[in-house]
Protein backbone atom coordinates (compact mmCIF):
# COMPACT_ATOMS: atom_id res chain seq x y z
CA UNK A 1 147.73 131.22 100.54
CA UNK A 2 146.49 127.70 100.58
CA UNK A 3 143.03 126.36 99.38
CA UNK A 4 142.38 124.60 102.67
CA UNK A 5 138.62 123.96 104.04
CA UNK A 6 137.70 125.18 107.15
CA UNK A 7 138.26 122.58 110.04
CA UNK A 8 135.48 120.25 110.72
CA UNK A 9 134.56 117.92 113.42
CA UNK A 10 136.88 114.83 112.67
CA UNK A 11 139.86 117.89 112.17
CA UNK A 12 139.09 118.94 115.79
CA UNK A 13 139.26 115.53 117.26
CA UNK A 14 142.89 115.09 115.90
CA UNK A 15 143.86 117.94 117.82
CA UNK A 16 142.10 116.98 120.71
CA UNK A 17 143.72 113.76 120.54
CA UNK A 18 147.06 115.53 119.89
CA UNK A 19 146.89 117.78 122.98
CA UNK A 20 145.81 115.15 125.57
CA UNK A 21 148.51 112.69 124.42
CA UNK A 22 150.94 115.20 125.11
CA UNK A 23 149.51 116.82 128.46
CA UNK A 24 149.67 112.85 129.46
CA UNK A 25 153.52 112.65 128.14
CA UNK A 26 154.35 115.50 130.45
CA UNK A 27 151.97 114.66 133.55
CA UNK A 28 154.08 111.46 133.24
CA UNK A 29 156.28 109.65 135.58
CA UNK A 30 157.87 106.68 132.79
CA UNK A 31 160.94 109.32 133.37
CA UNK A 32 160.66 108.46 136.75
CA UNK A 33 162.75 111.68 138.21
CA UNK A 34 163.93 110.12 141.17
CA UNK A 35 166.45 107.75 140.76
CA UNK A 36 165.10 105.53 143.40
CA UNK A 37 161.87 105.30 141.06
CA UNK A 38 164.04 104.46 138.19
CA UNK A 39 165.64 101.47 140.14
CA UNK A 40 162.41 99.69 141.09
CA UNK A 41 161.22 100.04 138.14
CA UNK A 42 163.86 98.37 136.43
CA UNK A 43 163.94 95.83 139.01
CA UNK A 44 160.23 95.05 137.87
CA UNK A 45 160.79 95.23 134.06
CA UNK A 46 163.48 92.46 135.25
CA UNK A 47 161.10 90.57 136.12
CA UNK A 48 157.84 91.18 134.42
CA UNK A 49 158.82 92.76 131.01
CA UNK A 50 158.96 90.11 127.90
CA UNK A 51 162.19 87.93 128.01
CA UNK A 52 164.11 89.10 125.51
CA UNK A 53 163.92 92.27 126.87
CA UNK A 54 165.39 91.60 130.00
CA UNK A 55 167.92 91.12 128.35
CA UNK A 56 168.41 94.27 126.88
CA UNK A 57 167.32 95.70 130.30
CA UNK A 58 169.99 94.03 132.52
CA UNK A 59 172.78 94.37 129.23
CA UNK A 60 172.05 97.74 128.24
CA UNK A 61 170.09 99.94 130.40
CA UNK A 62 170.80 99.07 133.83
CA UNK A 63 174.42 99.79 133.68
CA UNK A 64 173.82 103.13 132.17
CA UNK A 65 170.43 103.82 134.68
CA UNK A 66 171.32 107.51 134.80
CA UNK A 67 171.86 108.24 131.04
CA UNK A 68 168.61 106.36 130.30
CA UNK A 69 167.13 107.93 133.02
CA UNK A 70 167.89 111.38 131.82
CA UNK A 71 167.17 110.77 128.18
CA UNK A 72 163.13 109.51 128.90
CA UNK A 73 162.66 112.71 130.58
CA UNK A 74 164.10 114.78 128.10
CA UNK A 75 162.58 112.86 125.11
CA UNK A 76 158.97 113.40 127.03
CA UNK A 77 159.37 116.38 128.21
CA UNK A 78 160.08 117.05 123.95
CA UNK A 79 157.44 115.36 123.14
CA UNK A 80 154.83 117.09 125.63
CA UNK A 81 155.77 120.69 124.40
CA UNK A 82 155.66 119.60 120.75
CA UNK A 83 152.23 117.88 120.85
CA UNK A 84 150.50 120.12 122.94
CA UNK A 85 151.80 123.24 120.67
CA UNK A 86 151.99 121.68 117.35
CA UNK A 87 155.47 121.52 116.46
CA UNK A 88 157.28 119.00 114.43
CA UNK A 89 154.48 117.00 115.23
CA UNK A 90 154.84 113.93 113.69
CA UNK A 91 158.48 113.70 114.65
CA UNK A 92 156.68 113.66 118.77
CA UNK A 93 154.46 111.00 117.67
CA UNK A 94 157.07 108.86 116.09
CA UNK A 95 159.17 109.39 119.23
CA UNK A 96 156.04 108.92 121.59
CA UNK A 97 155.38 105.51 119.62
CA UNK A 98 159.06 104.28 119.98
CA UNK A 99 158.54 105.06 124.33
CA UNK A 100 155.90 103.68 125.05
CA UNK A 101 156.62 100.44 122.93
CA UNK A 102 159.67 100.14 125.12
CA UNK A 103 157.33 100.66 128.24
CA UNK A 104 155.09 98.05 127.08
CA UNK A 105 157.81 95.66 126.68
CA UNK A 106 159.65 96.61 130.26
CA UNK A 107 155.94 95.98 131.73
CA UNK A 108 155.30 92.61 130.16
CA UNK A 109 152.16 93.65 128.40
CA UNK A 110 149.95 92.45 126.09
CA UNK A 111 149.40 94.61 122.94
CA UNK A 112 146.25 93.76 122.42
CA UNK A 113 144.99 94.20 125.91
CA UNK A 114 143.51 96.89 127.85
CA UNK A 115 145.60 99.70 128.70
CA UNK A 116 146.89 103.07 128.92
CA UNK A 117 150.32 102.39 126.69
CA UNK A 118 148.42 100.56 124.35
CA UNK A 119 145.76 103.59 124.31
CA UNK A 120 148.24 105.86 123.96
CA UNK A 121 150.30 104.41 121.40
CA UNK A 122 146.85 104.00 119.61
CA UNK A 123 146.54 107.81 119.78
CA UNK A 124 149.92 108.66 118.78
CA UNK A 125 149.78 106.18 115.35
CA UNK A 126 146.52 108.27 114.81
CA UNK A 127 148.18 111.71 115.18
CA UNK A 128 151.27 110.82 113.39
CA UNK A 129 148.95 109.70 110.33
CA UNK A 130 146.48 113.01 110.56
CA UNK A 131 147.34 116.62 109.91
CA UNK A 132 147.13 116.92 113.76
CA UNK A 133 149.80 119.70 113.83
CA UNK A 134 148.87 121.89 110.77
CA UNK A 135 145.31 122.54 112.68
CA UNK A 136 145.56 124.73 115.92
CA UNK A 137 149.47 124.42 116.37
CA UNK A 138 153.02 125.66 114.83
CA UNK A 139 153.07 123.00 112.24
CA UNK A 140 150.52 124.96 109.97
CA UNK A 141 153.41 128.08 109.02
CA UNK A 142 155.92 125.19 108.90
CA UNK A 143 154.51 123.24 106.07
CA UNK A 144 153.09 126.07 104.47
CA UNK A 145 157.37 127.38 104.51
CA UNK A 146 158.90 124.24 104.00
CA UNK A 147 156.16 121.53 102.36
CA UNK A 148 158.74 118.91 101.54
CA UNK A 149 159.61 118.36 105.04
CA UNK A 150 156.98 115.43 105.98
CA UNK A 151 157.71 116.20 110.24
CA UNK A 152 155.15 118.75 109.95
């Protein structure tokens, strides 16, 4: 038994946070499902995202479209289930982080400017650094099994 406090405000605002950033992750169409999606926007990222990754864009990704295609909507499709139930939490947040950095450099965007990667990725750092997961999801009977295992 642990010697926990009850859950207060700020506590409930983590999860809060947690949940909506994963109902957004799987409400979202970055995976873009049809490959026809996928294709435009790579053609944009071509041309809008930040010049070195273009590069990487029209070196790496394009030639595999499919593969990359297929792993965006499994990776936030994971990350959906696992933030919205609380499981392996911070392991969703890191990978949440590391997606939509790549969508913010395919779209050419500023960091620092208004906008719904940059909100999100805001919201992820913030549940990756909070006990998001141990309050109101899985990750609770996880760490309270395994402690050493930071993911929870």
């Amino acid at each position: 038994m642990s010697n926990e406090q009850p859950p207060g405000t700020r506590q409930w605002l983590f999860v809060v946070a947690r949940v909506y950033l994963g109902i957004s992750f799987f409400f979202s169409d970055h995976g873009n499902r049809d490959p026809g999606e996928l294709t435009g926007f790579l053609k944009y990222a071509a041309g809008h995202g930040y010049f070195w990754y273009q590069h990487f864009l029209n070196a790496v990704v394009v030639p595999h479209a499919a593969t990359f295609g297929t792993l965006i909507v499994i990776g936030e499709i994971y990350i959906a289930i696992a933030l919205v139930f609380g499981v392996t939490t911070r392991l969703a947040a890191c990978a949440a982080i590391f997606l939509l950095l790549n969508y913010l450099c395919a779209k050419g965007a500023l960091p620092w400017g208004p906008g719904i990667d940059q909100s999100d990725i805001v919201l992820a750092v913030i549940v990756l650094l909070s006990d998001a997961g141990r309050l109101f999801g899985a990750d609770r009977f996880f760490h309270e099994r395994f402690p050493k295992i930071p993911i929870w």
